[in-house]
N, C-alpha and C. Protein backbone atom coordinates (compact mmCIF):
# COMPACT_ATOMS: atom_id res chain seq x y z
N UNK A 1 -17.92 24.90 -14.61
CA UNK A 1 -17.96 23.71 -15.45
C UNK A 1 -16.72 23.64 -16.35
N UNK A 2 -16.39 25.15 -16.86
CA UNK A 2 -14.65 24.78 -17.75
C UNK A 2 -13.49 24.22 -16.84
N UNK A 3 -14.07 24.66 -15.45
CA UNK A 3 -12.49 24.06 -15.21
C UNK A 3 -12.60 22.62 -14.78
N UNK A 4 -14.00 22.46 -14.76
CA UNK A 4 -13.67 20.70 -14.17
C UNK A 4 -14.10 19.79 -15.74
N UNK A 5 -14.13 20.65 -16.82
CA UNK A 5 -13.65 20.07 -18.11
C UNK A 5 -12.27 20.03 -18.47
N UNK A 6 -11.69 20.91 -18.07
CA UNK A 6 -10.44 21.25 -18.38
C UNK A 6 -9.58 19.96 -17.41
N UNK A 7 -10.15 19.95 -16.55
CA UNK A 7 -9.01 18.88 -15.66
C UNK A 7 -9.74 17.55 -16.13
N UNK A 8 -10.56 17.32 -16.10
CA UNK A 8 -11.52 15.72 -16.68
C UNK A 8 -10.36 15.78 -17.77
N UNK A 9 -10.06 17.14 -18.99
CA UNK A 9 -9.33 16.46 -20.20
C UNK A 9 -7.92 15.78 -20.03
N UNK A 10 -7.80 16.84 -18.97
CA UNK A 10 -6.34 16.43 -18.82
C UNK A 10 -6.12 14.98 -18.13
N UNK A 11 -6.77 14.75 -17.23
CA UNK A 11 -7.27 13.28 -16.80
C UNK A 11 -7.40 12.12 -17.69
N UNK A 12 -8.11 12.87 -18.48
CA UNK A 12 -8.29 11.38 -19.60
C UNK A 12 -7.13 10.96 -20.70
N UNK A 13 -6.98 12.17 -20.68
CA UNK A 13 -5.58 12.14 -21.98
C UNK A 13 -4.29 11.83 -21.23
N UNK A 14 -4.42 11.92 -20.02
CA UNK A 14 -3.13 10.89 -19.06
C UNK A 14 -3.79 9.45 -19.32
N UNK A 15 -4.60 9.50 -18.91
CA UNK A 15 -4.93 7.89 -18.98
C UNK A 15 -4.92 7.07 -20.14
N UNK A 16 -5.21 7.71 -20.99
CA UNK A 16 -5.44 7.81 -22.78
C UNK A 16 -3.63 7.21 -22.96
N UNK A 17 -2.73 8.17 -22.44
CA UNK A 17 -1.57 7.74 -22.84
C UNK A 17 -1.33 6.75 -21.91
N UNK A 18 -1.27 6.79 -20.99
CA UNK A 18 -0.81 5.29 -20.20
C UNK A 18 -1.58 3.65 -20.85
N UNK A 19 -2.71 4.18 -21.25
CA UNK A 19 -3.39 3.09 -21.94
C UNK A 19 -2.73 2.52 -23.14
N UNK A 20 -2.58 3.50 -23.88
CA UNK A 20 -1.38 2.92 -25.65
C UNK A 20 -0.09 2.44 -25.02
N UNK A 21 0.75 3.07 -23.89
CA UNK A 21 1.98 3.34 -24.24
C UNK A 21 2.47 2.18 -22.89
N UNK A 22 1.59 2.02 -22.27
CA UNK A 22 1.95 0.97 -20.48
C UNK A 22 2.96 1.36 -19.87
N UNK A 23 3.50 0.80 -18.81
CA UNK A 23 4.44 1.09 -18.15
C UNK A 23 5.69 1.16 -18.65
N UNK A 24 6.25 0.38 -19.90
CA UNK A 24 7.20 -0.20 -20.68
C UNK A 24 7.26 -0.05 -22.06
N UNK A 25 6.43 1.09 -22.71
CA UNK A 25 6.01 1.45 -23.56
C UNK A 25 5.30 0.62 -24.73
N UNK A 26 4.86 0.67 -25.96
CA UNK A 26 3.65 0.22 -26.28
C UNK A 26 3.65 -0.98 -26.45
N UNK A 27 2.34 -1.25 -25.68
CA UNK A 27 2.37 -3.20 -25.58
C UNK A 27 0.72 -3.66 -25.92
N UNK A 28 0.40 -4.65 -25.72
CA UNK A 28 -0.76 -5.14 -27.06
C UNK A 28 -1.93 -4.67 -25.45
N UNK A 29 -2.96 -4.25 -26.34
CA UNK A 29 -4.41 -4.18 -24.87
C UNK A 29 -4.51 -5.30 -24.77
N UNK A 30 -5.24 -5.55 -23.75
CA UNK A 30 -6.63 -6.63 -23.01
C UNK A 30 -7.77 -5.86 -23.39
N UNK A 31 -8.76 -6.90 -23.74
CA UNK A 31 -9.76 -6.88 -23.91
C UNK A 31 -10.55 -5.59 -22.88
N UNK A 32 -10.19 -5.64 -21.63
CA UNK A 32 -10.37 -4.69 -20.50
C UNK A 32 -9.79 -3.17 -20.77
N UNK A 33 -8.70 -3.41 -21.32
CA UNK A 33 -8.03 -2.16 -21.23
C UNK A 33 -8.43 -1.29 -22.36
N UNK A 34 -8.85 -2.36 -23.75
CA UNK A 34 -9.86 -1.48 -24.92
C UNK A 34 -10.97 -0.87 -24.63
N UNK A 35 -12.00 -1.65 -23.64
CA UNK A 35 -13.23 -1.03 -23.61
C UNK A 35 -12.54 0.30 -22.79
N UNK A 36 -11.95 -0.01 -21.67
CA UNK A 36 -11.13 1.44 -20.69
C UNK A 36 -11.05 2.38 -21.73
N UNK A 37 -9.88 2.19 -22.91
CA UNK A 37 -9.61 3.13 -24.12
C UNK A 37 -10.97 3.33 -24.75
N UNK A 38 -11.95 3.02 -24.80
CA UNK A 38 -13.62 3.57 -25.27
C UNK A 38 -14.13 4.53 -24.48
N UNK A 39 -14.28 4.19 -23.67
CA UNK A 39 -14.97 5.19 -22.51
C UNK A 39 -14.01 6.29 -22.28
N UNK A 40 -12.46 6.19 -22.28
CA UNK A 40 -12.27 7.53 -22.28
C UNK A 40 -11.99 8.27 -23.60
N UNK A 41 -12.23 7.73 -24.57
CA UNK A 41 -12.78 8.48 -25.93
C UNK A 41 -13.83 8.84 -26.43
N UNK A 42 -15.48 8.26 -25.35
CA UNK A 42 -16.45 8.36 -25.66
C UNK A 42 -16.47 9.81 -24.62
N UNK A 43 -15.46 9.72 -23.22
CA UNK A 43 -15.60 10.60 -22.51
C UNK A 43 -15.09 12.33 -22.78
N UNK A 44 -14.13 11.77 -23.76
CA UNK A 44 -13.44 12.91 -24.75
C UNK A 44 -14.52 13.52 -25.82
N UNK A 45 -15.35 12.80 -26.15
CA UNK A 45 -16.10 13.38 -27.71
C UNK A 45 -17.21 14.09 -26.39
N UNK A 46 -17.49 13.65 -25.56
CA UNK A 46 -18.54 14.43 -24.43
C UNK A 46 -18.24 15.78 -24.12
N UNK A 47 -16.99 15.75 -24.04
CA UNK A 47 -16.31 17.29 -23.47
C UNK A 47 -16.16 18.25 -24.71
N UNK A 48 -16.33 17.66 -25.98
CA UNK A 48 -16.14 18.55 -27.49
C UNK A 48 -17.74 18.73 -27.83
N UNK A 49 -18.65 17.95 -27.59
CA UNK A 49 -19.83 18.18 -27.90
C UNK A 49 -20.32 19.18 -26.62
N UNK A 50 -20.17 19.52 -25.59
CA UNK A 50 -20.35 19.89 -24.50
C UNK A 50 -21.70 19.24 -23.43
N UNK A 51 -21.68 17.72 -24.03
CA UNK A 51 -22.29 17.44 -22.84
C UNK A 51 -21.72 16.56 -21.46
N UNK A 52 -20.26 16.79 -21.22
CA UNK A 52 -19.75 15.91 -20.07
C UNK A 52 -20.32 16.20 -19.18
N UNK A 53 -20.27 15.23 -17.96
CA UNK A 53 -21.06 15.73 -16.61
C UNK A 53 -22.52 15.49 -16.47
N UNK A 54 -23.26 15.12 -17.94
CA UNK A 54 -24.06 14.74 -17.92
C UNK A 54 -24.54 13.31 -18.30
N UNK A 55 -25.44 12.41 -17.15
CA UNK A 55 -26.04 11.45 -17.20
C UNK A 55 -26.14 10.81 -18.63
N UNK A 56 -25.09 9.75 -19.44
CA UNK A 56 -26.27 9.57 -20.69
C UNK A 56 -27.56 9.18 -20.80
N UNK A 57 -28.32 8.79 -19.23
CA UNK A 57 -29.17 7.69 -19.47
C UNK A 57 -30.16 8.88 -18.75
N UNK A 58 -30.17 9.70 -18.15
CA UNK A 58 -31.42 10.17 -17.05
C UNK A 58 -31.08 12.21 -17.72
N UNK A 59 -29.81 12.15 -17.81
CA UNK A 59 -29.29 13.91 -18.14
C UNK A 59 -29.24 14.22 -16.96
N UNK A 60 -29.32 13.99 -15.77
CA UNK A 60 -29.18 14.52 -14.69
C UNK A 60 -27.59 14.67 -14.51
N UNK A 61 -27.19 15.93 -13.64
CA UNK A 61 -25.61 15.97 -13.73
C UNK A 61 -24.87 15.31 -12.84
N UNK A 62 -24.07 14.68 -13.17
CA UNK A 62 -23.00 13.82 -12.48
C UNK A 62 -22.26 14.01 -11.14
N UNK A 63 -22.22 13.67 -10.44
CA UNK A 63 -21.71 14.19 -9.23
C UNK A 63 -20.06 14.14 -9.59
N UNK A 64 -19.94 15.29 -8.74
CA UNK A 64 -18.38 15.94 -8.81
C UNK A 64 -17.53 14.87 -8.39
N UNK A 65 -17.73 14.74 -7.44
CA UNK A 65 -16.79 13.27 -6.62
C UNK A 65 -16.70 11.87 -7.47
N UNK A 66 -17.76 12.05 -8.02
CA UNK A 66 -17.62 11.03 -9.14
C UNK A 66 -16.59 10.98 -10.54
N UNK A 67 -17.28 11.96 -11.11
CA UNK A 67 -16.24 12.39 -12.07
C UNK A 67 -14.90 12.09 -11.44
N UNK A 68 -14.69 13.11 -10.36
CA UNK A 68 -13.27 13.37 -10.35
C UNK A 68 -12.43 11.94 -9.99
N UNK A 69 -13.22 10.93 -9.21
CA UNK A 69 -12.49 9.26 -9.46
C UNK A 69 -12.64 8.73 -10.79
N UNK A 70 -13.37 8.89 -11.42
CA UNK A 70 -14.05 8.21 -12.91
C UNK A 70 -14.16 8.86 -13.76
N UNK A 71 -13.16 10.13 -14.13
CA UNK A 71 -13.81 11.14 -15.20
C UNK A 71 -13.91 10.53 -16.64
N UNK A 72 -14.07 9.00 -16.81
CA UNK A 72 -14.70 8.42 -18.16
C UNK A 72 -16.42 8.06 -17.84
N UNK A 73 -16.57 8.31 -16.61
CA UNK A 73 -18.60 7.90 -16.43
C UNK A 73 -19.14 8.23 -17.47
N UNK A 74 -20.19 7.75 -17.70
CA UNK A 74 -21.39 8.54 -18.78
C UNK A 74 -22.46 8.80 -17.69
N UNK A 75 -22.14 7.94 -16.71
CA UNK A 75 -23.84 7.96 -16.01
C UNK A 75 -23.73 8.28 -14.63
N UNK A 76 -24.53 8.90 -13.77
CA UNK A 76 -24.94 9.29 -12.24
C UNK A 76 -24.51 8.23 -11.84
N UNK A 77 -24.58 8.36 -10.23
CA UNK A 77 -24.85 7.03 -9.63
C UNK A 77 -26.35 6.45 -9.39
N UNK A 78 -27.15 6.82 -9.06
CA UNK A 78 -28.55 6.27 -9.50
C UNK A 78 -28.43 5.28 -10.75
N UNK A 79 -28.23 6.15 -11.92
CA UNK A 79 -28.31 5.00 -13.43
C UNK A 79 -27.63 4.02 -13.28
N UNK A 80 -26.49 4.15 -12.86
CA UNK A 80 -25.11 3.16 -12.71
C UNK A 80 -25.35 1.69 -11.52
N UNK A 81 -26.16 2.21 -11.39
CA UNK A 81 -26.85 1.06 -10.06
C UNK A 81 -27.94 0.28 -10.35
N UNK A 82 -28.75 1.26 -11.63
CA UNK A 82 -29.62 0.86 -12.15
C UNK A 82 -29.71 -0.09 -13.45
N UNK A 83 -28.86 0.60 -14.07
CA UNK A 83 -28.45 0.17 -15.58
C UNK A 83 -27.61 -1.12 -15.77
């Protein structure tokens, strides 16, 4: 589980910076690109509290393949289909 925290962080905090800084460096969000910048800060406070990987909605753990396209999820795929 540390190392697929360890790469989720590093994941997000790439994305984290491409999000502030864009291709052309810092330019104003979209509405889209703020909530994006939420989720991977909600996905960041997950990995300091130690519950990433886990479901917010069921706690069941997240599938790997998932994460590793989406490492900002909160939720399974079950919830995510559901919710």
């Amino acid at each position: 589980m540390r190392r697929m925290e360890a790469a989720a962080r590093e994941a997000l905090m790439r994305r984290r910076q491409a999000l502030l800084h864009g291709e052309e460096g810092v330019h104003t969000l979209s509405a889209a690109e703020r909530a994006e910048l939420r989720r991977v800060a909600d996905a960041l406070a997950r990995i300091q509290r130690g519950s990433y990987g886990r479901c917010a909605h069921c706690g069941a753990v997240i599938q790997g393949e998932r994460l590793e396209r989406t490492p900002w999820t909160p939720t399974c795929t079950g919830c995510a289909t559901t919710h």
